[in-house]
Protein backbone atom coordinates (compact mmCIF):
# COMPACT_ATOMS: atom_id res chain seq x y z
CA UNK A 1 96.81 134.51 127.51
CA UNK A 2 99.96 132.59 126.56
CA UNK A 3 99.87 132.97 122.42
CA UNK A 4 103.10 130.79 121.59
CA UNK A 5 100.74 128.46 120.55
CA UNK A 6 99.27 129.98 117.70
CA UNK A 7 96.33 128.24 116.60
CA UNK A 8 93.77 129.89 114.78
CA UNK A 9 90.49 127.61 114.84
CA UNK A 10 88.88 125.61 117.68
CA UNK A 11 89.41 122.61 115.97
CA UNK A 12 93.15 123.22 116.46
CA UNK A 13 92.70 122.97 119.84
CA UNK A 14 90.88 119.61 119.78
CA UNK A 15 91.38 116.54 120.99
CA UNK A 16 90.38 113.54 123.29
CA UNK A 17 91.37 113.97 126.81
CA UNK A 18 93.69 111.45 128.14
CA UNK A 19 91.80 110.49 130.97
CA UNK A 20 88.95 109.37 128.54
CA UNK A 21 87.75 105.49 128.81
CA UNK A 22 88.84 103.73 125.80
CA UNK A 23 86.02 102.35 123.15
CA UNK A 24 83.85 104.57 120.89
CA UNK A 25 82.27 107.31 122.21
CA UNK A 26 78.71 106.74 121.24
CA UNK A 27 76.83 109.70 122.58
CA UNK A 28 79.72 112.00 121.32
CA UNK A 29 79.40 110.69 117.99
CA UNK A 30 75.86 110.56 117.82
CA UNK A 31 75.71 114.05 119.08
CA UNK A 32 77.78 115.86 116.03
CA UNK A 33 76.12 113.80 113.84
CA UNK A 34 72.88 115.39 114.70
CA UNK A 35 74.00 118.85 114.69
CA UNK A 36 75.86 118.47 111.36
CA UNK A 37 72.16 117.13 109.97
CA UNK A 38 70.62 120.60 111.91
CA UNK A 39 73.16 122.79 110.33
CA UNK A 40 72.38 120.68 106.60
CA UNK A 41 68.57 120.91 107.31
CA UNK A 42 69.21 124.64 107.90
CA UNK A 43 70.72 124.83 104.14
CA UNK A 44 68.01 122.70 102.86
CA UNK A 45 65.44 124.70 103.79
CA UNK A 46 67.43 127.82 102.10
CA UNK A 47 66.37 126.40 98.87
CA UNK A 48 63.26 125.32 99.60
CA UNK A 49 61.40 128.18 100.15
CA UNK A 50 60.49 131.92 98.78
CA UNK A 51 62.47 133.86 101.40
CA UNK A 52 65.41 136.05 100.85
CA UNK A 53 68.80 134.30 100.07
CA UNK A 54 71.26 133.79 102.37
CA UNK A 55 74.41 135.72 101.88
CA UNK A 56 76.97 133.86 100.39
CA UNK A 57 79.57 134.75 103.31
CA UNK A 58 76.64 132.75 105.06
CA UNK A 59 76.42 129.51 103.26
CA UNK A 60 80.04 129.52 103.61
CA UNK A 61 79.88 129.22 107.07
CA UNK A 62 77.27 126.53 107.21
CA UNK A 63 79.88 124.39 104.98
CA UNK A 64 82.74 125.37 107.05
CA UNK A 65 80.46 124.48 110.46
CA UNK A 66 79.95 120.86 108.55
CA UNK A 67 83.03 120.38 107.97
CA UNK A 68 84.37 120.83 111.22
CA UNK A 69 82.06 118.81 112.76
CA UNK A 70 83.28 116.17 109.93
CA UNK A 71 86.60 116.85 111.44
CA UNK A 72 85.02 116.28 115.06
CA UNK A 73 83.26 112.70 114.21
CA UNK A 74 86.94 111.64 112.42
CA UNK A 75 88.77 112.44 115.84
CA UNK A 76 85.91 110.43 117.74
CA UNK A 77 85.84 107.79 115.55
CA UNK A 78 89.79 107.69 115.42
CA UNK A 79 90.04 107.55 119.47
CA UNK A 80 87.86 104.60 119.57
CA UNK A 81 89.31 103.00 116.98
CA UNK A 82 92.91 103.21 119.08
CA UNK A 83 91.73 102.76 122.37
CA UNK A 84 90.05 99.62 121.80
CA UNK A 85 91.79 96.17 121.89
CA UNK A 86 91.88 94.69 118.42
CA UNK A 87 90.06 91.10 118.37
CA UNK A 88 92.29 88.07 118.88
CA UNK A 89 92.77 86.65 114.80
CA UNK A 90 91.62 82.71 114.92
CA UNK A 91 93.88 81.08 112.16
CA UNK A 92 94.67 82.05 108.73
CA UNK A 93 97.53 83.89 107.83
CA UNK A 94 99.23 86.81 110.17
């Protein structure tokens, strides 16, 4: 394992392949949405009910896990946003 690299997360490590068709990513997208809402239902449901608390090394997590899926919607969103041809302008200013 070649460790010149350094990184120290998987998000480091992430990124949109180069051979990947231009345009928004849809399914991708829609995909970490839904798991962020799992891993926020998760939390909701902490404080909902009469069980035990979760540890607070725990809850940490769960932010940490939303977060980087945050992180993983913004580099979606950002691919399709520069692989897609911006729209002809039709007068007005430039």
């Amino acid at each position: 394992m070649n460790s010149a690299h350094g990184f120290a997360l998987p998000e480091d490590l992430l990124c949109v392949s180069k051979e990947a068709e231009a345009g928004i990513p849809i399914d991708a997208i829609t995909c970490a949405i839904d798991r962020a809402d799992s891993v926020l239902t998760l939390l909701e449901d902490h404080f909902g009910s009469d069980k035990p608390l979760l540890s607070n090394h725990v809850l940490s997590s769960v932010i940490w896990d939303v977060r980087g899926t945050l992180g993983l919607i913004k580099t979606l969103a950002m691919h399709g946003d520069s692989s897609s041809s911006p729209m002809v302008q039709k007068g007005g200013a430039l």
